[in-house]
Protein backbone atom coordinates (compact mmCIF):
# COMPACT_ATOMS: atom_id res chain seq x y z
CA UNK A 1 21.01 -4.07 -14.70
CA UNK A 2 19.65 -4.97 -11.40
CA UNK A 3 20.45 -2.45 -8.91
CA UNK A 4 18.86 -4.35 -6.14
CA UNK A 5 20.06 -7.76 -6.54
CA UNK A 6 23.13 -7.13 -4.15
CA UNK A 7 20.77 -5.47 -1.67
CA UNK A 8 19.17 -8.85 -0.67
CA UNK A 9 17.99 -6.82 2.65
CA UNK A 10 17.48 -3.78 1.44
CA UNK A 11 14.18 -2.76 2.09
CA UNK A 12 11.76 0.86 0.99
CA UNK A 13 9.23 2.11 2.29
CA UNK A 14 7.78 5.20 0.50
CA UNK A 15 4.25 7.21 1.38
CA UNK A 16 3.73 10.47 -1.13
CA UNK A 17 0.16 11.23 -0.70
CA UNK A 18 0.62 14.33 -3.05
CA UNK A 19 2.38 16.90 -0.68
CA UNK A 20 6.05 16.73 -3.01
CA UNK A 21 4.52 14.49 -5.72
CA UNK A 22 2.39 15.51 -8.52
CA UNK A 23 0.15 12.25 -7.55
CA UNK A 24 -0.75 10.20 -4.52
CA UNK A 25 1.45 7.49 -4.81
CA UNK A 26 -0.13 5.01 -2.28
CA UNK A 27 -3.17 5.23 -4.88
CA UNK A 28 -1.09 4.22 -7.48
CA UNK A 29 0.58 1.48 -5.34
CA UNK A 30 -2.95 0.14 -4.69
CA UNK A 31 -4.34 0.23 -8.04
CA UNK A 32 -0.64 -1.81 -9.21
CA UNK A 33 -0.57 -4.63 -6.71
CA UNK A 34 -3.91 -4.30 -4.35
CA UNK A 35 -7.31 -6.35 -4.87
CA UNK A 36 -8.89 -3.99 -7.30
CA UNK A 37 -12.41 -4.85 -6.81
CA UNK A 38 -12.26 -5.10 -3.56
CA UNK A 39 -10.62 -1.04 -3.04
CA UNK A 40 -13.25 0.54 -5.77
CA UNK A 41 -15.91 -1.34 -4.02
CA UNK A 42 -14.65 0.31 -0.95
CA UNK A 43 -14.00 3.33 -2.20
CA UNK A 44 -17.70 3.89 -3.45
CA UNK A 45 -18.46 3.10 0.26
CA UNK A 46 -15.75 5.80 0.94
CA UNK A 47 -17.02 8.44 -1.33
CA UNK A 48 -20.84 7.70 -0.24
CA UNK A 49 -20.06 7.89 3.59
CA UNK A 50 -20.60 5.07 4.50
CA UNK A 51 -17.19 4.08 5.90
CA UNK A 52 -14.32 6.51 7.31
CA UNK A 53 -10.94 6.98 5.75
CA UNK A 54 -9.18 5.14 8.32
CA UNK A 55 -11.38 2.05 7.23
CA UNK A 56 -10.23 2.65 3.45
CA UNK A 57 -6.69 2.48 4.27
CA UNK A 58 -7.24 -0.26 6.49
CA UNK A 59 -8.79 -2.19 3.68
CA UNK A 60 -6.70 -0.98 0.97
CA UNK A 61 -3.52 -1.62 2.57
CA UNK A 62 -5.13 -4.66 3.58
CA UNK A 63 -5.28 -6.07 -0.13
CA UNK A 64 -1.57 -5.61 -1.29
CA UNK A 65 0.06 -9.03 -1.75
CA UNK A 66 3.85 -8.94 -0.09
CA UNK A 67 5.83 -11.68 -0.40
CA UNK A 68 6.37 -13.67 2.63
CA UNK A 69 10.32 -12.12 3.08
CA UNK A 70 8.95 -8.58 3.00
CA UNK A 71 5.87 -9.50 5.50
CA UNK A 72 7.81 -10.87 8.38
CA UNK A 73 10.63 -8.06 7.53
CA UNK A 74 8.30 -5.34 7.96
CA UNK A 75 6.25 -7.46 10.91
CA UNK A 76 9.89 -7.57 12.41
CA UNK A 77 10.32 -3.74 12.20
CA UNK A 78 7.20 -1.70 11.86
CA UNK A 79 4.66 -2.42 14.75
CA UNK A 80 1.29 -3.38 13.68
């Protein structure tokens, strides 16, 4: 059954980083649908000090693929 499929404009937004959640779910979100070589290349860069954590969000945020819809949706509602 497909809950969502009379919810054409339904849209979520979750961010667990770990406070209610037994894991950080944006990490998992990244590692599902983001650029993998790109993050773990970034994440070394992370981890060595060479870039900040604002950077590594930036960039792993960066590499998740949305479908157009959801883009200008969120563009439409969220300011970035």
């Amino acid at each position: 059954m497909n809950i969502l499929k009379d919810n054409k404009n339904t849209i979520v937004l979750c961010d667990f980083d770990g406070t209610i959640t037994t894991e950080d779910t944006n990490i998992k979100l990244f590692d599902k649908i983001g650029n993998k070589d790109l993050i773990q290349e970034y994440r070394e860069k992370y981890y060595n000090g060479e870039i900040d954590l604002r950077t590594l969000a930036d960039i792993q945020f960066g590499s998740i693929k949305l479908s157009k819809i959801v883009e200008r949706a969120v563009k439409k509602t969220v300011m970035i």
